[in-house]
N, C-alpha and C. Protein backbone atom coordinates (compact mmCIF):
# COMPACT_ATOMS: atom_id res chain seq x y z
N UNK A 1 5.06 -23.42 28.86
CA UNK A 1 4.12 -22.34 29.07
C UNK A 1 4.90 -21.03 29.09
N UNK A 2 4.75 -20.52 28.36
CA UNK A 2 5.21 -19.05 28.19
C UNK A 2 4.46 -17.92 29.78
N UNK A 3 5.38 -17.30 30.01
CA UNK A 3 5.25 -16.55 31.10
C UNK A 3 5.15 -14.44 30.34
N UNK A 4 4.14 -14.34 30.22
CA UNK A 4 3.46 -13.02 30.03
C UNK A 4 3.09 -12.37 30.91
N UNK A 5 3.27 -11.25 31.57
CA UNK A 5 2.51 -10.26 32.39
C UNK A 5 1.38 -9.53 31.26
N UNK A 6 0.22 -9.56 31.86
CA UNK A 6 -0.75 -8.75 31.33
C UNK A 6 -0.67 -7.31 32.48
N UNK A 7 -0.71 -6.04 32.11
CA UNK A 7 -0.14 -4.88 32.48
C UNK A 7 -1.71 -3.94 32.81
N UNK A 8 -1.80 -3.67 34.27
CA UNK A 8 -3.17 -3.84 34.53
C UNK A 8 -3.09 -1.91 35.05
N UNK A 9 -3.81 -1.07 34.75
CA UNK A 9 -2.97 0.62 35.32
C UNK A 9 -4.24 0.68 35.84
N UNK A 10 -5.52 0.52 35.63
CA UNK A 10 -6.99 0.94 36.47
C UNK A 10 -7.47 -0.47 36.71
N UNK A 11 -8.26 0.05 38.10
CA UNK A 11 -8.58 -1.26 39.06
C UNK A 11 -9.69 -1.84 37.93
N UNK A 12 -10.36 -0.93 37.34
CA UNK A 12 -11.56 -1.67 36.49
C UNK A 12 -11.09 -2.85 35.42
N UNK A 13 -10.05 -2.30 34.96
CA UNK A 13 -9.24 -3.73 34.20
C UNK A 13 -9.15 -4.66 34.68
N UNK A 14 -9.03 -4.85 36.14
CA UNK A 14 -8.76 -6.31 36.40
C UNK A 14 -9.92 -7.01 36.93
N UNK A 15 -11.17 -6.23 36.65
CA UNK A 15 -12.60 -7.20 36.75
C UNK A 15 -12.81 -8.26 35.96
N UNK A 16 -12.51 -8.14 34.73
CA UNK A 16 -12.71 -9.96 34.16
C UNK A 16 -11.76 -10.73 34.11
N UNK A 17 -10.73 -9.85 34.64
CA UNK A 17 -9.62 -11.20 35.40
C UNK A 17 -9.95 -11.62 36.17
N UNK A 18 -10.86 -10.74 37.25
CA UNK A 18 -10.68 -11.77 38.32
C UNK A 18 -12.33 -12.56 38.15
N UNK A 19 -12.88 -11.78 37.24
CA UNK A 19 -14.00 -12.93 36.69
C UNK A 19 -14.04 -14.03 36.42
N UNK A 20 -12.36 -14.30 35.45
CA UNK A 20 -12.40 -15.36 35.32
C UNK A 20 -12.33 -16.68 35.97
N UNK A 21 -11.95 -16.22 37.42
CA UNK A 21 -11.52 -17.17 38.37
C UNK A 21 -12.70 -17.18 39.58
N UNK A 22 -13.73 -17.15 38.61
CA UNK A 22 -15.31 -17.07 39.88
C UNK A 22 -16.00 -18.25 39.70
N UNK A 23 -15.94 -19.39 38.51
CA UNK A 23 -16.35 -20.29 38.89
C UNK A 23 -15.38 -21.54 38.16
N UNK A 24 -15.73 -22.32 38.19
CA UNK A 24 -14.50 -23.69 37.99
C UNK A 24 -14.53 -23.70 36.44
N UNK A 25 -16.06 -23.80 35.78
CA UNK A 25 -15.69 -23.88 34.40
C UNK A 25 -14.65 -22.80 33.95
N UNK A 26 -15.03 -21.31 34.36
CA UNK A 26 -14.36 -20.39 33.62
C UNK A 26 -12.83 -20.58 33.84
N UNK A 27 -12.59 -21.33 35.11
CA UNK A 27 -11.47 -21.80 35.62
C UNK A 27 -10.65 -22.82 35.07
N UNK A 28 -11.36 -23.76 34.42
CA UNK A 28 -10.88 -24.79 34.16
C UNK A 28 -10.41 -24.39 32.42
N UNK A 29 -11.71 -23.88 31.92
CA UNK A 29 -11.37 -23.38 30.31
C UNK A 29 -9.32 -22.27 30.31
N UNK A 30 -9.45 -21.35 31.38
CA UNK A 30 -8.48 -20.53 31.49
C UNK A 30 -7.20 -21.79 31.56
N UNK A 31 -7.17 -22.81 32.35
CA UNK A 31 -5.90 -23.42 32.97
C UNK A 31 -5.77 -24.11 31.33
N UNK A 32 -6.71 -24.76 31.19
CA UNK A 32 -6.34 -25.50 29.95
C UNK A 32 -5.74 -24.89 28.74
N UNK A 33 -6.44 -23.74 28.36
CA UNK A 33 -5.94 -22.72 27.22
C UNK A 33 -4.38 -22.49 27.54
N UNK A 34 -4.05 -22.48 29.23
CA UNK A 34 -2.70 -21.86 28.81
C UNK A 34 -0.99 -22.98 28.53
N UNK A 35 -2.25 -24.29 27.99
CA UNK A 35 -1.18 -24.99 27.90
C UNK A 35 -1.39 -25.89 26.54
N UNK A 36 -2.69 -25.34 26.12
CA UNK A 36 -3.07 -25.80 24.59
C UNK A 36 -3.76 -24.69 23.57
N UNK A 37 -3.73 -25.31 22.57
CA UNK A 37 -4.47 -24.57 21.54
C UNK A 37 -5.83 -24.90 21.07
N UNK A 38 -6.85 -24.86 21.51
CA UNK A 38 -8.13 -25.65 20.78
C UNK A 38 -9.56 -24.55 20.70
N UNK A 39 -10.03 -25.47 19.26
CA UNK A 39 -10.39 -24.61 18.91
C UNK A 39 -12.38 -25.05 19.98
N UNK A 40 -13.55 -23.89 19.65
CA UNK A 40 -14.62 -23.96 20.49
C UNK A 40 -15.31 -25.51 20.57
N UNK A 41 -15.14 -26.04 19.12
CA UNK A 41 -16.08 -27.74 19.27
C UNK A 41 -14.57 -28.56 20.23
N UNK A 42 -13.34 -28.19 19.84
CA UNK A 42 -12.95 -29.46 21.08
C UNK A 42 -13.16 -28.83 22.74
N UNK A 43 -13.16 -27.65 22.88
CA UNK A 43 -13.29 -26.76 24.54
C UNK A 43 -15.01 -27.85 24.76
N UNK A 44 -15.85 -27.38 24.08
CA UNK A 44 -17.34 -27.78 24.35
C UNK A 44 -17.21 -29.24 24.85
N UNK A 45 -16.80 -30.08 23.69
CA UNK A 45 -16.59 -31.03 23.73
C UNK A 45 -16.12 -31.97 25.11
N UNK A 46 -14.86 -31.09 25.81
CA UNK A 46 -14.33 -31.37 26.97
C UNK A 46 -14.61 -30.58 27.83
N UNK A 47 -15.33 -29.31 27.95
CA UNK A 47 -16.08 -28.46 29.53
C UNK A 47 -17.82 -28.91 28.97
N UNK A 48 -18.14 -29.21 28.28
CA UNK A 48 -19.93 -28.93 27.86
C UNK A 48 -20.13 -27.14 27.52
N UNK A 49 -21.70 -26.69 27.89
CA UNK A 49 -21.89 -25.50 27.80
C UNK A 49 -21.16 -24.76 29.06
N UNK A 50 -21.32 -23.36 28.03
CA UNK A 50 -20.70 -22.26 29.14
C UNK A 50 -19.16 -21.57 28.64
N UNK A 51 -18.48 -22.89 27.53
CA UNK A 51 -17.11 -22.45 27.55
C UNK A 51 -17.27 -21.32 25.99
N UNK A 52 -18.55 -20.92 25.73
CA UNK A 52 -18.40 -19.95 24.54
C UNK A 52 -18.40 -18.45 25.53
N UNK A 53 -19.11 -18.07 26.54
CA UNK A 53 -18.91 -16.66 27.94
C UNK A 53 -18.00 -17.01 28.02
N UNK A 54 -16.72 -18.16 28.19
CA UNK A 54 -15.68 -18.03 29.37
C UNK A 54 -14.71 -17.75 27.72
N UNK A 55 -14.59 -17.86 26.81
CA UNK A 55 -14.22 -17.32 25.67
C UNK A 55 -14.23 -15.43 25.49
N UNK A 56 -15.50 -15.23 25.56
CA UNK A 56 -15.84 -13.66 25.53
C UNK A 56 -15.08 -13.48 26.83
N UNK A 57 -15.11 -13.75 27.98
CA UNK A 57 -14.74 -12.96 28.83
C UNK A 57 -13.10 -12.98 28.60
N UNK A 58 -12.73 -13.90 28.14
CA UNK A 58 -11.50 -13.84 28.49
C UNK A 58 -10.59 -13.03 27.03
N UNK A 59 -11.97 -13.00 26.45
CA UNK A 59 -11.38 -11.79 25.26
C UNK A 59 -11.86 -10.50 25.27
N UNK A 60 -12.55 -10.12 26.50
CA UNK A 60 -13.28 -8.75 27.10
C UNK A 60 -11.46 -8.31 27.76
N UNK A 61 -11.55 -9.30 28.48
CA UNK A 61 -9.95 -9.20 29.29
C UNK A 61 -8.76 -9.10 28.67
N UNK A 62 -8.71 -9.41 27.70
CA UNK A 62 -7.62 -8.81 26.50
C UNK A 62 -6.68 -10.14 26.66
N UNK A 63 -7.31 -11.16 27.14
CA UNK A 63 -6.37 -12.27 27.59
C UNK A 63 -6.41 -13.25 26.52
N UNK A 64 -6.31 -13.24 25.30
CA UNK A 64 -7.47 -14.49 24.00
C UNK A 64 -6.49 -14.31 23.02
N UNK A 65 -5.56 -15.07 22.62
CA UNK A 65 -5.31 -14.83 21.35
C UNK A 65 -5.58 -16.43 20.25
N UNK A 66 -6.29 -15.24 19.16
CA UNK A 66 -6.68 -16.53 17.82
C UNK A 66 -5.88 -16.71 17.22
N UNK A 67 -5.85 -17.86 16.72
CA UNK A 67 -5.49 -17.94 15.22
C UNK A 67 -6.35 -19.70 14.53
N UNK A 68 -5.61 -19.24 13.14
CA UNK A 68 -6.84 -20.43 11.99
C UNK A 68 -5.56 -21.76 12.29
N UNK A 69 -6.65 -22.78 12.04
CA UNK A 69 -6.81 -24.08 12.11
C UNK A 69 -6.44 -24.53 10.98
N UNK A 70 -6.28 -24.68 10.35
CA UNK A 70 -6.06 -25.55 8.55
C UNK A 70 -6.58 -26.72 8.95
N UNK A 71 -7.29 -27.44 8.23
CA UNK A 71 -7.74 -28.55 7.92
C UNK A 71 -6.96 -30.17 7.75
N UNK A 72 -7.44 -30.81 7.69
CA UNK A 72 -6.02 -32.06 7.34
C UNK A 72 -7.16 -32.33 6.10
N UNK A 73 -8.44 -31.98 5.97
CA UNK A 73 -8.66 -32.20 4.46
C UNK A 73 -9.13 -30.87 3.67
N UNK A 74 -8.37 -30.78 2.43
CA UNK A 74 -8.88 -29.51 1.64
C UNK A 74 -10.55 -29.23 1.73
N UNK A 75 -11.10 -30.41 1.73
CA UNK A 75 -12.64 -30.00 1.56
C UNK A 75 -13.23 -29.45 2.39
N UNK A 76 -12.31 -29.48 4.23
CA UNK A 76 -12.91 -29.03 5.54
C UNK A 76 -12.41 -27.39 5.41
N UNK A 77 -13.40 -26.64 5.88
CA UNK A 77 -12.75 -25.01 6.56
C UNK A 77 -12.39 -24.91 7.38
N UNK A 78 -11.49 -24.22 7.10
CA UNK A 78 -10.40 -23.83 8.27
C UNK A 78 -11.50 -23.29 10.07
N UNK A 79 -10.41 -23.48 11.24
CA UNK A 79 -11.20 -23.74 12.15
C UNK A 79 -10.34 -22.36 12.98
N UNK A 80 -10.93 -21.52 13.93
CA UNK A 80 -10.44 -20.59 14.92
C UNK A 80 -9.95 -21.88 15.78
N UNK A 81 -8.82 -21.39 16.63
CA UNK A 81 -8.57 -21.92 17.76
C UNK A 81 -7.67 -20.98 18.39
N UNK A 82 -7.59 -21.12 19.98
CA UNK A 82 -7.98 -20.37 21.22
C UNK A 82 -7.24 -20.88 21.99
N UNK A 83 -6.06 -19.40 22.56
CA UNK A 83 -5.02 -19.79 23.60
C UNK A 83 -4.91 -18.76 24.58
N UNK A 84 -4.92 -18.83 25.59
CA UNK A 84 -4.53 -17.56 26.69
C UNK A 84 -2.95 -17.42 26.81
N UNK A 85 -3.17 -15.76 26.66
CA UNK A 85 -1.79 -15.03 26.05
C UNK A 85 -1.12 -14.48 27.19
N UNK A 86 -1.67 -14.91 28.98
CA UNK A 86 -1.36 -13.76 29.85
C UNK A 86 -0.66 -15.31 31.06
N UNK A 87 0.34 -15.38 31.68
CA UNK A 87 0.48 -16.07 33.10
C UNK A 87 0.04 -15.33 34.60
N UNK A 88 0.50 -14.58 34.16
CA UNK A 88 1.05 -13.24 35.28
C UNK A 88 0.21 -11.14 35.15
N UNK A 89 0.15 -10.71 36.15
CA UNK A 89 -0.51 -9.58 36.11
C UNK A 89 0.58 -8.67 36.53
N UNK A 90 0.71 -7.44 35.77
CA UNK A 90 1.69 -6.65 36.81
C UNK A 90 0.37 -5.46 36.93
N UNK A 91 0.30 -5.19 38.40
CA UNK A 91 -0.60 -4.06 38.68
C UNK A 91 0.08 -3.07 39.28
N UNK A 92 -0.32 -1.62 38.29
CA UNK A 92 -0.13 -0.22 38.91
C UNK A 92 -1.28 0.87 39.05
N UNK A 93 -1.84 0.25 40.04
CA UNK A 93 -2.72 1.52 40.16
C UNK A 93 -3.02 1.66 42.00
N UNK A 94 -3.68 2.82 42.58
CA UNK A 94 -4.00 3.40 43.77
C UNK A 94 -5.33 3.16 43.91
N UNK A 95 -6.21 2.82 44.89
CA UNK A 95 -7.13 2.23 44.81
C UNK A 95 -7.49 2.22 46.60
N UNK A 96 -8.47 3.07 47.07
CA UNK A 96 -8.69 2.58 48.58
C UNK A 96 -9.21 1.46 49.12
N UNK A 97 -8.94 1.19 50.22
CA UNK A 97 -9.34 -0.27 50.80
C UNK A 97 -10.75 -0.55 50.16
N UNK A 98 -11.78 0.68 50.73
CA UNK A 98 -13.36 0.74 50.52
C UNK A 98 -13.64 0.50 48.84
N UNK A 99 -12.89 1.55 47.83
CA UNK A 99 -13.33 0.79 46.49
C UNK A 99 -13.05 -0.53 46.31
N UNK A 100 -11.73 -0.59 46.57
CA UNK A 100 -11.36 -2.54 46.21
C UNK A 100 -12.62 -3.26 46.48
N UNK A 101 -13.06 -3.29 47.82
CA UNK A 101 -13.95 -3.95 48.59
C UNK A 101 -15.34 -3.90 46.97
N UNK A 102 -15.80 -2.66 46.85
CA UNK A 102 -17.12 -2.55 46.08
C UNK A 102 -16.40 -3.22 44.82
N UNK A 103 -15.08 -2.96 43.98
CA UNK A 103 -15.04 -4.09 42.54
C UNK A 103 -15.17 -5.70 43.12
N UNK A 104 -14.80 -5.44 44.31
CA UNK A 104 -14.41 -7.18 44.34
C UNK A 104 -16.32 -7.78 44.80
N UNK A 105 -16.74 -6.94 45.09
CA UNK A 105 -18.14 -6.81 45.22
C UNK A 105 -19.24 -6.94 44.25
N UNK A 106 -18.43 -6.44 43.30
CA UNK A 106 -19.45 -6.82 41.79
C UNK A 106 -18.88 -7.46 40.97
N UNK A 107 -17.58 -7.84 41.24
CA UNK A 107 -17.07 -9.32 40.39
C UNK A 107 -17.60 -10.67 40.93
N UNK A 108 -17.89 -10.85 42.14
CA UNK A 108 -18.36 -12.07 42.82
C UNK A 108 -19.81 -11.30 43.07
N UNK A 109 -20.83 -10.70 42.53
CA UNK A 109 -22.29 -10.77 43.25
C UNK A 109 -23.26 -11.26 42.03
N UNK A 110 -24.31 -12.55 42.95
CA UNK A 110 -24.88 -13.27 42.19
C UNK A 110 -25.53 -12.60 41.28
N UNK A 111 -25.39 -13.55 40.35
CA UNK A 111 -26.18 -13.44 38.63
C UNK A 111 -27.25 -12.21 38.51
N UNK A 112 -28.53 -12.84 39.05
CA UNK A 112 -29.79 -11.87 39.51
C UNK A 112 -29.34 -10.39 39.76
N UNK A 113 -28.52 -10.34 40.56
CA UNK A 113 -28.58 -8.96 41.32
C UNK A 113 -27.95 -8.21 40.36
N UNK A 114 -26.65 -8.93 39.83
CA UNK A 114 -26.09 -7.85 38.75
C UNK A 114 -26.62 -7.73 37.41
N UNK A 115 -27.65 -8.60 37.34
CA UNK A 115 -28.16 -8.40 35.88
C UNK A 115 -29.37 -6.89 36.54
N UNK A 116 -29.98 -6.78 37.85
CA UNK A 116 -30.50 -5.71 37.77
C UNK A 116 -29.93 -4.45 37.37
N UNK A 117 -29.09 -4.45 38.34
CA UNK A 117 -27.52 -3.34 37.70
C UNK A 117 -27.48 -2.99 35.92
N UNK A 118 -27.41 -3.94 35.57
CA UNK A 118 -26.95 -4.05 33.81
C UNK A 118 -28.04 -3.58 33.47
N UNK A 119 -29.18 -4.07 33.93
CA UNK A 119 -30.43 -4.01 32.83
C UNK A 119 -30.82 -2.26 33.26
N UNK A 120 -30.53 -1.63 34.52
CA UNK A 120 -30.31 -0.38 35.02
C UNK A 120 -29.84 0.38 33.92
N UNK A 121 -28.30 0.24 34.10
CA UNK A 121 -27.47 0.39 32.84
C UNK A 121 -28.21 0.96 31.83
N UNK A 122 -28.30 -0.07 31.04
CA UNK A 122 -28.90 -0.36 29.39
C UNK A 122 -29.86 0.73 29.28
N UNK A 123 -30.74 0.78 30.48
CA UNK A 123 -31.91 2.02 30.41
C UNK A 123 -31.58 3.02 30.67
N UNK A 124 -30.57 3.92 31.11
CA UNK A 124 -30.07 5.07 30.91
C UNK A 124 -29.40 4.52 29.01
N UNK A 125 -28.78 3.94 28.85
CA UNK A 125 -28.25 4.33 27.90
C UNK A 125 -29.40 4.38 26.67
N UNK A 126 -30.12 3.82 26.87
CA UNK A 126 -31.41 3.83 25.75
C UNK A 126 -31.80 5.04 26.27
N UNK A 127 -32.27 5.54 27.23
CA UNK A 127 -32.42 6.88 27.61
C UNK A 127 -31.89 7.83 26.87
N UNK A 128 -30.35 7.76 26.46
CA UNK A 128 -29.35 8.82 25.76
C UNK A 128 -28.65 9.15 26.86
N UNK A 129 -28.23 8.24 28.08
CA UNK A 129 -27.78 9.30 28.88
C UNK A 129 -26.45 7.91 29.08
N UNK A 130 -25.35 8.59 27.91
CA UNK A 130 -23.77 7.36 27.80
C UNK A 130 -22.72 7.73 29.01
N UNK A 131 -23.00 8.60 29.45
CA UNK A 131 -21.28 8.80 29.92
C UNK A 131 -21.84 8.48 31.34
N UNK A 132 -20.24 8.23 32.09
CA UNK A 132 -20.13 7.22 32.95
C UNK A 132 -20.90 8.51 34.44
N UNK A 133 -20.23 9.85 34.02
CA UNK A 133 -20.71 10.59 35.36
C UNK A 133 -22.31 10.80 35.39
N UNK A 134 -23.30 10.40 34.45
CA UNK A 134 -24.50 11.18 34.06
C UNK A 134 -25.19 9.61 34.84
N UNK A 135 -24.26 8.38 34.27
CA UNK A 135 -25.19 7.48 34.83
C UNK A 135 -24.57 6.93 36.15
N UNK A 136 -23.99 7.22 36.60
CA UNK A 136 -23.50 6.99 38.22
C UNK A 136 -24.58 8.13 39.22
N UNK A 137 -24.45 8.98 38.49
CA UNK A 137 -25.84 10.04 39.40
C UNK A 137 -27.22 9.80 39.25
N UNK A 138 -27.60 9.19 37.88
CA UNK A 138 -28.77 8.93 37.77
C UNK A 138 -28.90 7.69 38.69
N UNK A 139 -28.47 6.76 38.43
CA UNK A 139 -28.66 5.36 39.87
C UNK A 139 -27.69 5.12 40.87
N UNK A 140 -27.23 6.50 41.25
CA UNK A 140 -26.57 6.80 42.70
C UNK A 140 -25.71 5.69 42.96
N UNK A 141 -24.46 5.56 42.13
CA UNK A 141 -23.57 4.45 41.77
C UNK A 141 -22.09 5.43 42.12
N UNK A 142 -21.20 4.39 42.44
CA UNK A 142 -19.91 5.57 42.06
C UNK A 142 -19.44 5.06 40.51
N UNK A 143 -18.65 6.57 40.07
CA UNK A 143 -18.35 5.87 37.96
C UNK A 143 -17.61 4.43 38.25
N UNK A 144 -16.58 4.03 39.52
CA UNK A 144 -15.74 3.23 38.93
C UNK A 144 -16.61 2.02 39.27
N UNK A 145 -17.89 1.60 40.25
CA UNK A 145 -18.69 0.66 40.18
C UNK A 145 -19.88 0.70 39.19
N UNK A 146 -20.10 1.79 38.60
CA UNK A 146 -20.42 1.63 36.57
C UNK A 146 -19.89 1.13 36.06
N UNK A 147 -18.18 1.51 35.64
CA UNK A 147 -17.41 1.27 34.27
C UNK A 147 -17.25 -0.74 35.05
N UNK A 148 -16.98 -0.93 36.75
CA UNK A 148 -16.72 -2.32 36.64
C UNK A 148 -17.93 -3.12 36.40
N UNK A 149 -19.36 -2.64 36.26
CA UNK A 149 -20.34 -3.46 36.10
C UNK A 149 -20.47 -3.55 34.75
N UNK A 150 -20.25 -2.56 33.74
CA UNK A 150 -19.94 -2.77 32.69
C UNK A 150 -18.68 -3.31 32.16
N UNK A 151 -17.83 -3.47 32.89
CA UNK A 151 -16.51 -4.43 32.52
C UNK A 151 -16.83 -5.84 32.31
N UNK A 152 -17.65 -6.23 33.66
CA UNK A 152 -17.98 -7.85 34.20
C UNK A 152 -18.99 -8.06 32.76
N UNK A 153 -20.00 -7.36 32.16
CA UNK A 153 -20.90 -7.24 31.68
C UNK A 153 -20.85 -7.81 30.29
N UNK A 154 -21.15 -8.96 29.81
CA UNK A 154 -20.84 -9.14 28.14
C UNK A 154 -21.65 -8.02 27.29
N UNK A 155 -22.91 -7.90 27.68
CA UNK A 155 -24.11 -7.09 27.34
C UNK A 155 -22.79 -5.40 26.74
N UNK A 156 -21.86 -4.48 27.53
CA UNK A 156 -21.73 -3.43 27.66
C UNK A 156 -20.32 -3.68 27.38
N UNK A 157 -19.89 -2.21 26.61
CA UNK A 157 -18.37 -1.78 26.51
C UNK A 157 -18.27 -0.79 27.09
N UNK A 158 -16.72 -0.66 28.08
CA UNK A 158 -16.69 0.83 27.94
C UNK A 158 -15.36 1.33 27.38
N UNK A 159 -15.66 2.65 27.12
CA UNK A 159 -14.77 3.57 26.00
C UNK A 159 -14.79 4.65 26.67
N UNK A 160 -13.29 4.40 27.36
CA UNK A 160 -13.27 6.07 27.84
C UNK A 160 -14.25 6.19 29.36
N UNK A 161 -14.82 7.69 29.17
CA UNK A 161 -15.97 7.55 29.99
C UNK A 161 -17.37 7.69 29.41
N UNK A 162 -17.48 6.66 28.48
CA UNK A 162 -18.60 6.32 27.54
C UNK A 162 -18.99 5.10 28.16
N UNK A 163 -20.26 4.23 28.48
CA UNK A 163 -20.78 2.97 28.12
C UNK A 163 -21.65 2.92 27.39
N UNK A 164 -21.31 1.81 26.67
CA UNK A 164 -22.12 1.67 25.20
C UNK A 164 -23.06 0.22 24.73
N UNK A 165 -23.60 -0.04 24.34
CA UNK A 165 -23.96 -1.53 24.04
C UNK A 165 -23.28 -2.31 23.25
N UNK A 166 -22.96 -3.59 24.26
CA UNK A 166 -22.11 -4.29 23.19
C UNK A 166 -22.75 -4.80 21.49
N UNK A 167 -22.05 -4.83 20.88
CA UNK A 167 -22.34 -5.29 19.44
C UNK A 167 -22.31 -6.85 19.66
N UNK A 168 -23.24 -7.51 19.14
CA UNK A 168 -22.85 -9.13 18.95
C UNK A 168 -21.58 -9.58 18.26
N UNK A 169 -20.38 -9.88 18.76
CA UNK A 169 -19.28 -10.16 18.10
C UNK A 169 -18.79 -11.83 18.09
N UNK A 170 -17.99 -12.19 17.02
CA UNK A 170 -17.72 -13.17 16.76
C UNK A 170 -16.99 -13.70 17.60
N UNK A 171 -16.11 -14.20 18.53
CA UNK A 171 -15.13 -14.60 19.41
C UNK A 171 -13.85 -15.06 18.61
């Protein structure tokens, strides 16, 4: 197992890290990746559903690296397969007790509640109203519990101090 620091400078970066370690599947998909290569039908195959989110998240997290499969027969297409590129975190950033508390607050708060949040979200941004200070005032949020609800969020990207809607992307 190769030993990587993933290099973490704002607390909002390390929300789908520590996403990943919120429930056992996403847990179990992470441990396994970092000691094999496989591609989504053998992950499914051996977690069931769920391991295509614990894929996105862990490529929201910058933690995913692909590559192609070759076939053992010419007639089959080539296949993606999927390894985690990170062991280790080095963190530099300043952060008060009280924010920590609110990311670590919306990395662990149930499903329901943060999809109200998101779906919040989404309606300022259909609104026209993208940037992070316009919609922290409009639903009386602070920006860095925006940009982390949109971190945790497959639905949302953020850019900068932009949130945007995610595009449907391939994994």
């Amino acid at each position: 197992m190769v030993k990587r620091a993933k290099l973490v400078n704002d607390i909002v970066e390390l929300v789908p890290v520590l996403y990943i370690f919120s429930t056992s599947l996403y847990r179990n998909v992470y441990e396994t990746l970092l000691s094999e290569w496989l591609t989504l039908e053998e992950l499914v195959e051996r977690f069931g559903e769920g391991v295509e989110e614990a894929l996105k998240i862990l490529k929201n997290a910058g933690m995913l690296e692909v590559k192609w499969r070759m076939p053992s027969s010419p007639s089959e297409p080539p296949q993606k397969e999927y390894h985690v590129s990170y062991t280790h975190i080095s963190a530099n950033f300043y952060v008060s007790l009280k924010d920590f508390n609110r990311i670590l607050e919306i990395v662990f708060m149930p499903e329901d509640d943060f999809e109200k949040i998101v779906n919040s979200i989404i309606n300022e941004i259909k609104a026209g109203r993208m940037s992070v200070p316009h919609i922290s005032r409009s639903l009386g949020m602070e920006g860095f519990a925006v940009r982390a609800a949109a971190k945790r969020s497959l639905k949302l990207n953020v850019k900068g101090q932009l949130v945007e809607l995610a595009k449907e992307e391939e994994i």
